[in-house]
N, C-alpha and C. Protein backbone atom coordinates (compact mmCIF):
# COMPACT_ATOMS: atom_id res chain seq x y z
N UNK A 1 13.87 24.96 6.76
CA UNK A 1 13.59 24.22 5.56
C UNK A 1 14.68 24.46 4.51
N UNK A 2 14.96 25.60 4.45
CA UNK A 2 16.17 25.89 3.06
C UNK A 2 17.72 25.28 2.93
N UNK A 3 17.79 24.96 5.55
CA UNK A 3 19.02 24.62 5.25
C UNK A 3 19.47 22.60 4.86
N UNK A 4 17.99 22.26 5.35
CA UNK A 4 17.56 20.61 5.16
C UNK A 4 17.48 20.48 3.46
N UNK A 5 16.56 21.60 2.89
CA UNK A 5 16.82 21.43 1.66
C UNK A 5 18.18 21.56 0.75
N UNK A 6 19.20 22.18 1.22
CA UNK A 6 20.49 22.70 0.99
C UNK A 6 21.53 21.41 1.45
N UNK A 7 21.19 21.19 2.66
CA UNK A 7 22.35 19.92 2.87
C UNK A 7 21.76 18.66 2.91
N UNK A 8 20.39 18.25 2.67
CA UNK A 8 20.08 16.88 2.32
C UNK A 8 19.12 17.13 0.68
N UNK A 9 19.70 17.68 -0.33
CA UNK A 9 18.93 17.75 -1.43
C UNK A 9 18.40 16.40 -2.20
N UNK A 10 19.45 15.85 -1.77
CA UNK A 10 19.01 14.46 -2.40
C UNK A 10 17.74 13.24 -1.67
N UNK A 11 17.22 14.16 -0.49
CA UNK A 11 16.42 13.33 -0.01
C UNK A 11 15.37 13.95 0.08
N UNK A 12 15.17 15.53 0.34
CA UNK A 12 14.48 16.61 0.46
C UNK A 12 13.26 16.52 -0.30
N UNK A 13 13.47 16.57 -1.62
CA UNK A 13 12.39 16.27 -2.42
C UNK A 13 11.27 14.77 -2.03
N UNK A 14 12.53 13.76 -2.20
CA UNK A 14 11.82 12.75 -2.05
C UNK A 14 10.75 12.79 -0.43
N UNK A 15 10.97 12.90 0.33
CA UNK A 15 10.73 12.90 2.22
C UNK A 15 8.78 13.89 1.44
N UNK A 16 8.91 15.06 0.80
CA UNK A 16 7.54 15.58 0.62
C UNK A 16 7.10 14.74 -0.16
N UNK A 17 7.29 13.76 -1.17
CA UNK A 17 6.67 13.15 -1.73
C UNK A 17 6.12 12.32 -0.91
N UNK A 18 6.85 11.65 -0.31
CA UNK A 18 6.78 10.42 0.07
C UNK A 18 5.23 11.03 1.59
N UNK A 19 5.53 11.73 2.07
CA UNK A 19 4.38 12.82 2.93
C UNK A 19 3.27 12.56 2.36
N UNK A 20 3.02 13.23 0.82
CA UNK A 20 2.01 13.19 0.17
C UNK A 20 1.72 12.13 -0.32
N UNK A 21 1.57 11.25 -1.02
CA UNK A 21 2.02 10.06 -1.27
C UNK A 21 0.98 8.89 0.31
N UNK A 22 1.98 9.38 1.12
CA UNK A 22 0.87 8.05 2.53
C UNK A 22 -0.23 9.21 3.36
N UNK A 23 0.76 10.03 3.39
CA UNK A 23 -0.93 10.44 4.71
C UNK A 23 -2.16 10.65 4.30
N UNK A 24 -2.96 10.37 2.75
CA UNK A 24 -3.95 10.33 2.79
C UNK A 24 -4.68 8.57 2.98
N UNK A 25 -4.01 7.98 3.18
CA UNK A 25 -4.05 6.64 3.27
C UNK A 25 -4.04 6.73 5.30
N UNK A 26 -3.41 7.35 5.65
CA UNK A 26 -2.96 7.00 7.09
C UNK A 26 -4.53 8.24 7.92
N UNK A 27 -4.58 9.09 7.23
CA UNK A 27 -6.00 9.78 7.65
C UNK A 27 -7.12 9.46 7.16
N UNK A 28 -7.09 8.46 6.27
CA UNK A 28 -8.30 7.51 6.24
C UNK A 28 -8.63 6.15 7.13
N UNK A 29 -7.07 6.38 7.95
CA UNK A 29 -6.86 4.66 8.81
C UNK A 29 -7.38 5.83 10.27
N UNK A 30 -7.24 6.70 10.23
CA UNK A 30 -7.53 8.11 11.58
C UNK A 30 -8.91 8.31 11.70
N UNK A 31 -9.55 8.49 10.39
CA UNK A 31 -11.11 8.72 10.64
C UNK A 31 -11.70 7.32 10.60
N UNK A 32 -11.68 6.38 10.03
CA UNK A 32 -12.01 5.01 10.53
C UNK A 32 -12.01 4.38 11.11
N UNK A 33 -10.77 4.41 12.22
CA UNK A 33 -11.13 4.61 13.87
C UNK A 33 -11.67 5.31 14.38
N UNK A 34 -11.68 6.48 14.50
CA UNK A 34 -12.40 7.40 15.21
C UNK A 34 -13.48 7.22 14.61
N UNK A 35 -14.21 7.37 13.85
CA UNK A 35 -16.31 6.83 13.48
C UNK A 35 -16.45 5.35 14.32
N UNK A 36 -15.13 4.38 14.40
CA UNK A 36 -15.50 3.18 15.11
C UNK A 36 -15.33 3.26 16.70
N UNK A 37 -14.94 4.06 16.97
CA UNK A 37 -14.89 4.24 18.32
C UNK A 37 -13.39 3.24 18.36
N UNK A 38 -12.92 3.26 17.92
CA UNK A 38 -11.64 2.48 18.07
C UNK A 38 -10.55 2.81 18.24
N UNK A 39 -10.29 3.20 20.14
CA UNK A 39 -8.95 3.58 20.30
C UNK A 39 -7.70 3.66 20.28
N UNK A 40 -7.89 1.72 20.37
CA UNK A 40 -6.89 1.40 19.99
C UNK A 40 -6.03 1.39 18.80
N UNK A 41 -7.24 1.38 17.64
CA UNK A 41 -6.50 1.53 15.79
C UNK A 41 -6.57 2.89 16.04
N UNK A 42 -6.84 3.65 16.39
CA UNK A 42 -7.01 5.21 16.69
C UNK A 42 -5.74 5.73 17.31
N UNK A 43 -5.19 5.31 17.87
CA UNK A 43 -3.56 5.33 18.88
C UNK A 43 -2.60 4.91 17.60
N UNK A 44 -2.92 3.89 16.92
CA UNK A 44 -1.95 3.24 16.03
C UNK A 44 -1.80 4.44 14.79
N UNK A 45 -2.48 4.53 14.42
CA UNK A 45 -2.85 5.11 13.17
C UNK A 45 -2.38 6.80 13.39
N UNK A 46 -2.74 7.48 14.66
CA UNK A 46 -1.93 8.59 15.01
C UNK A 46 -0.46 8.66 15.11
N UNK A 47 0.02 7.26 16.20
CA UNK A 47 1.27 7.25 16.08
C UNK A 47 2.13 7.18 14.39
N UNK A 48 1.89 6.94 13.73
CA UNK A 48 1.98 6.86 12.37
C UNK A 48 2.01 8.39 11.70
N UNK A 49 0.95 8.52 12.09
CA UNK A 49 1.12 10.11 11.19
C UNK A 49 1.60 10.90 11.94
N UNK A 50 1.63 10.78 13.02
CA UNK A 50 2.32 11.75 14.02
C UNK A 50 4.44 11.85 13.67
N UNK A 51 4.65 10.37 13.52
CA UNK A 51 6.07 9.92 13.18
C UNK A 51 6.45 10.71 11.57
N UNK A 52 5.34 10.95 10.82
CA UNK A 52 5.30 11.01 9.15
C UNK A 52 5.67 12.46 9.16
N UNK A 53 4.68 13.03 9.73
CA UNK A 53 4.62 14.50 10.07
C UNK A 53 5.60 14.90 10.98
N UNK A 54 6.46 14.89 11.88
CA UNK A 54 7.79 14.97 12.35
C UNK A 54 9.17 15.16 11.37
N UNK A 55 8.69 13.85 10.19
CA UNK A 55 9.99 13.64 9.71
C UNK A 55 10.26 14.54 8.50
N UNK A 56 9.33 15.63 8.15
CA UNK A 56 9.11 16.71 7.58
C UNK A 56 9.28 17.70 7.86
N UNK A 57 8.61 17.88 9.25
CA UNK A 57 8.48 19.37 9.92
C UNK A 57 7.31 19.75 9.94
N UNK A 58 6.39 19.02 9.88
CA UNK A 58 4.73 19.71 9.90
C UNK A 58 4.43 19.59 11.58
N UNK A 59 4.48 20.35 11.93
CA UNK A 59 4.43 20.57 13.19
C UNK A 59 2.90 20.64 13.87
N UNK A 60 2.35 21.29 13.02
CA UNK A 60 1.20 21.89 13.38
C UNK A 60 0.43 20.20 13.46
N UNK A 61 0.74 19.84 12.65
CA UNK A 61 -0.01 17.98 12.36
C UNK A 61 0.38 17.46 13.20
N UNK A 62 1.28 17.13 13.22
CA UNK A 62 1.94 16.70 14.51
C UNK A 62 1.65 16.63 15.79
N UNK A 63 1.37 17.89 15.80
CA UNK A 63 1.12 18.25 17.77
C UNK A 63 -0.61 17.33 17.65
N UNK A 64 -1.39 17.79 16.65
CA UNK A 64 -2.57 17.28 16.51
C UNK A 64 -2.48 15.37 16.46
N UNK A 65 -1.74 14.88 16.01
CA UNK A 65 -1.79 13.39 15.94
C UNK A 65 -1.32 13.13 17.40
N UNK A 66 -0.21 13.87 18.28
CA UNK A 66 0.42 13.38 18.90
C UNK A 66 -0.96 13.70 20.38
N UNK A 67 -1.44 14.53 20.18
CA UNK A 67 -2.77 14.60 21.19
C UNK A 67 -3.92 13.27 21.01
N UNK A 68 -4.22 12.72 19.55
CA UNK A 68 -5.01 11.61 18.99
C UNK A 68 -4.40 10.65 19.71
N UNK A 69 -3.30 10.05 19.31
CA UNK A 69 -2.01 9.19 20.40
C UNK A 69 -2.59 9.29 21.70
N UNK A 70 -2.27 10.56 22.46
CA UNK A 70 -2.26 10.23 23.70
C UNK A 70 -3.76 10.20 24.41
N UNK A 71 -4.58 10.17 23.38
CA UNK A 71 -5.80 10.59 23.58
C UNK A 71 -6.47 11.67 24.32
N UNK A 72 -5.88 12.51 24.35
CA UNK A 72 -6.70 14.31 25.07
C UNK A 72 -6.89 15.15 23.81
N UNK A 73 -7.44 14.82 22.87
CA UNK A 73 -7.70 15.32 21.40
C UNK A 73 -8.60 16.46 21.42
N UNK A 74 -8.42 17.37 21.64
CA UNK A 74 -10.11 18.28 20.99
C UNK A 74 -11.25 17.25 19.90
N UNK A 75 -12.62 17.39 19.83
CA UNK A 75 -13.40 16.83 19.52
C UNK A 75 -13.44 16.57 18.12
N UNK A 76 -12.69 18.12 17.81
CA UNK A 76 -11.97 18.17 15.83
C UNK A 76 -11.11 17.67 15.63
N UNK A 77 -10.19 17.22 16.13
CA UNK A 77 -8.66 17.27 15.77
C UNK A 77 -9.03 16.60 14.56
N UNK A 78 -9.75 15.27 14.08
CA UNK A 78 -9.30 14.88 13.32
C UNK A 78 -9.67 15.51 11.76
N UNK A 79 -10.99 16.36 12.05
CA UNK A 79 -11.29 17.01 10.97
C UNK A 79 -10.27 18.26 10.49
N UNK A 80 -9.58 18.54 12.08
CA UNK A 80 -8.52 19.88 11.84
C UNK A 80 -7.14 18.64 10.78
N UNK A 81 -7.24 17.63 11.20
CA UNK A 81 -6.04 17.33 10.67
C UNK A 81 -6.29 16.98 9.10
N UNK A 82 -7.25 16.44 8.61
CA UNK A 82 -7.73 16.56 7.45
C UNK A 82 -7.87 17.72 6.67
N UNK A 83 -7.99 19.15 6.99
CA UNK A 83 -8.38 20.28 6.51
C UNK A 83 -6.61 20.75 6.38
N UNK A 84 -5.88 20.52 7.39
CA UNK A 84 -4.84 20.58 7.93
C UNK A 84 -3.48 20.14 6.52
N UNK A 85 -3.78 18.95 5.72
CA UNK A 85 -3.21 18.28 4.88
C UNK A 85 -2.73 19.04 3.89
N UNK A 86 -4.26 19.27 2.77
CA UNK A 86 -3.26 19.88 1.62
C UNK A 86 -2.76 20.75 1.78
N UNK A 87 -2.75 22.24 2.97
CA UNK A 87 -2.49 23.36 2.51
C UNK A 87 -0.35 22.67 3.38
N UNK A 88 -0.69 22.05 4.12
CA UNK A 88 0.94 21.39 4.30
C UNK A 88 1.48 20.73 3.36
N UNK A 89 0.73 19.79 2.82
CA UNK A 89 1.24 19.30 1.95
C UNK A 89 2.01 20.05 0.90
N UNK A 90 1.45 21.14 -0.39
CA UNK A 90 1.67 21.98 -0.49
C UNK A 90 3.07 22.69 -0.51
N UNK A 91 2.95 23.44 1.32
CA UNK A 91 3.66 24.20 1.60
C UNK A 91 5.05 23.15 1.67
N UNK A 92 4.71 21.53 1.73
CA UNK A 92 6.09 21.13 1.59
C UNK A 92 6.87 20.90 0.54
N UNK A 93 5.98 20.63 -0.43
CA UNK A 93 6.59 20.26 -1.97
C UNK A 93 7.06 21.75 -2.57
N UNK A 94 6.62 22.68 -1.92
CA UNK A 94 6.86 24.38 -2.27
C UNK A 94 8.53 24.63 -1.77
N UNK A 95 8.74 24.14 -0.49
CA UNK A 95 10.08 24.39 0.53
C UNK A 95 10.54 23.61 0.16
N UNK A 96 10.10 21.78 -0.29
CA UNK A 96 11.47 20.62 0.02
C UNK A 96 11.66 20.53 -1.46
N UNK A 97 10.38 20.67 -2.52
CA UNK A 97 10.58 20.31 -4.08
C UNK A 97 9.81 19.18 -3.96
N UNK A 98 9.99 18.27 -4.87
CA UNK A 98 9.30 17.28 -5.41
C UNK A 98 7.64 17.63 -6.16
N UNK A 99 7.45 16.54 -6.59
CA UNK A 99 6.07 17.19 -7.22
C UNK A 99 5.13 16.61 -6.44
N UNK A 100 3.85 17.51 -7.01
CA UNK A 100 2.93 17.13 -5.95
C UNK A 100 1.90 15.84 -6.06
């Protein structure tokens, strides 16, 4: 994180905003498939946050969307990925800057 923050400063900040900013929009498109039984917006909507969460470094989210995607999810994932949010979120605006 210090050396992304160090040689892309000018984007660094922005990339956590921009994190915080959609994925509560994109884990409301995650649990609204999943209550509908809808795999297919359920695939879409992972691939999405799965791509969001990559382009940060939230890894831990990540691996969790990218299991939603392929569908072999633990029965939580999506509540883990919700619980999962602010304390990343957070920890990114803490490492990349920007506000929260």
């Amino acid at each position: 994180m210090r050396l992304f923050r160090r040689d892309y400063a000018d984007v660094a900040g922005r990339l956590a905003e921009l994190f915080a900013e959609t994925t509560p929009e994109l884990l409301g498109s995650l649990r609204a498939a999943h209550e509908a039984g809808d795999a297919d917006a359920l695939g879409r909507a992972a691939h999405k946050l799965k791509g969001s969460c990559q382009n940060v470094g939230a890894s831990f989210m990540a691996t969790l969307a990218s299991a939603l995607e392929r569908g072999d999810a633990t029965a939580g994932a999506v509540d883990e990925l919700e619980a999962a949010y602010e304390p990343t979120r957070d920890a990114l605006i803490a490492a990349l800057g920007g506000a929260a």
